[in-house]
Protein backbone atom coordinates (compact mmCIF):
# COMPACT_ATOMS: atom_id res chain seq x y z
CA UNK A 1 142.26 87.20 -20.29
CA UNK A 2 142.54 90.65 -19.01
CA UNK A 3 143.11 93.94 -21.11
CA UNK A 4 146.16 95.97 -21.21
CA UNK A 5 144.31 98.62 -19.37
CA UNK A 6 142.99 96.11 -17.05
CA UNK A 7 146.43 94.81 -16.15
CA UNK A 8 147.23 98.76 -15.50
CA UNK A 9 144.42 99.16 -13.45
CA UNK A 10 144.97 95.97 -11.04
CA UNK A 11 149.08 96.96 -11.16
CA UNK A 12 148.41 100.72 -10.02
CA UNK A 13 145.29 99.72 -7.20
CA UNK A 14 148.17 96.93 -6.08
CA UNK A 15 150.87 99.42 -5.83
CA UNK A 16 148.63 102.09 -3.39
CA UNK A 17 147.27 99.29 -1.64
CA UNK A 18 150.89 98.29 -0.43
CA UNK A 19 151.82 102.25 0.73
CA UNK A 20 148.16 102.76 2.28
CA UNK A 21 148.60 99.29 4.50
CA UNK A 22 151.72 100.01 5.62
CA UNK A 23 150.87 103.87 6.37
CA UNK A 24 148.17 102.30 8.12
CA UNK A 25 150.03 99.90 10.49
CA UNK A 26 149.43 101.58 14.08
CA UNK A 27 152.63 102.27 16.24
CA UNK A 28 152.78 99.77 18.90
CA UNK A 29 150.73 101.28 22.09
CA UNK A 30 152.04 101.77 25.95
CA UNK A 31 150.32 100.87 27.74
CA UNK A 32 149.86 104.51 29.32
CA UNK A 33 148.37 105.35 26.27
CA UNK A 34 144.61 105.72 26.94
CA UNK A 35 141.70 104.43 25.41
CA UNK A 36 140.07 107.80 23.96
CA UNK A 37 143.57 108.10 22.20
CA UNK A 38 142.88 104.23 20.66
CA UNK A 39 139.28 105.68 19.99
CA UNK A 40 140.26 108.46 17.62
CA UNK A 41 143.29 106.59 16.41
CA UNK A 42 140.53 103.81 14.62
CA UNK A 43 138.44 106.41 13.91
CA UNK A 44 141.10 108.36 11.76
CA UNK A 45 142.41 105.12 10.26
CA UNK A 46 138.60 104.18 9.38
CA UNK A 47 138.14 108.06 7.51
CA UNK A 48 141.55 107.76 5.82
CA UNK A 49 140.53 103.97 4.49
CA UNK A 50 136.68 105.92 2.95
CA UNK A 51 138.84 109.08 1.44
CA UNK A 52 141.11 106.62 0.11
CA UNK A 53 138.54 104.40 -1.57
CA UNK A 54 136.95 106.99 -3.51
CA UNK A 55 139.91 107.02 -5.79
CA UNK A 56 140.15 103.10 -6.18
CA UNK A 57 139.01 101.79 -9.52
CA UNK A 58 138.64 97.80 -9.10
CA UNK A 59 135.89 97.10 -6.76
CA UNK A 60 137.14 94.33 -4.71
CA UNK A 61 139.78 96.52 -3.34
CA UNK A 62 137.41 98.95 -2.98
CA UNK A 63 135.22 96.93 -1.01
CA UNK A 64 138.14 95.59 0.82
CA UNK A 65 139.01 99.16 2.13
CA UNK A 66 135.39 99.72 2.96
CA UNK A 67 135.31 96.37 5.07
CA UNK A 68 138.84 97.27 6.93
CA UNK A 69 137.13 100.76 7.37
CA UNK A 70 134.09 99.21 9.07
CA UNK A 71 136.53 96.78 11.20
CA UNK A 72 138.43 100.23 12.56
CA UNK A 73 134.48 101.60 13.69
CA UNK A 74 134.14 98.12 15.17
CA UNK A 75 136.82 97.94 17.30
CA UNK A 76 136.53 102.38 18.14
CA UNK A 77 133.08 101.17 19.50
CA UNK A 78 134.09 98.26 21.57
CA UNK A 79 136.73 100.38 23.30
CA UNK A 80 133.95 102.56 23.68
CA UNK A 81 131.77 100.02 25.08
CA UNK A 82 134.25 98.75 27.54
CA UNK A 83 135.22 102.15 28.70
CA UNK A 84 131.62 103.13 29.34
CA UNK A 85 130.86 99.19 31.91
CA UNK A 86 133.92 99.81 33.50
């Protein structure tokens, strides 16, 4: 059984993590929108997801923000990678 404290802790971590994912949804993209734009787009989201998991106390949701962070380099780089063969 968790502690009061506990309970607080997984209730406030729940509560940001609903605003950050929605503030994190991307706009939908025209496609005149080019890929350097895409770049820095997953680059920002990927800083904003590290900033914001240096105030998050339980560690899964910590390390769940680190791994979505990752993903956004991941996909930055493979637009870069397919910009640079084509």
């Amino acid at each position: 059984m968790q502690s009061a404290s506990e309970d607080a802790n997984l209730a406030r971590d729940r509560i940001r993590q609903e605003g950050v994912l929605a503030s994190l949804r991307l706009p939908r993209l025209s496609r005149l929108c080019d890929r350097q734009t895409r770049i820095r787009q997953f680059r920002d989201r990927a800083e904003e997801l590290r900033a914001i998991c240096e105030d998050v106390i339980l560690h899964d949701t910590k390390l769940m923000l680190q791994r979505l962070a990752d993903t956004y380099e991941r996909m930055a780089h493979a637009l870069e990678s397919t910009q640079q063969n084509s």
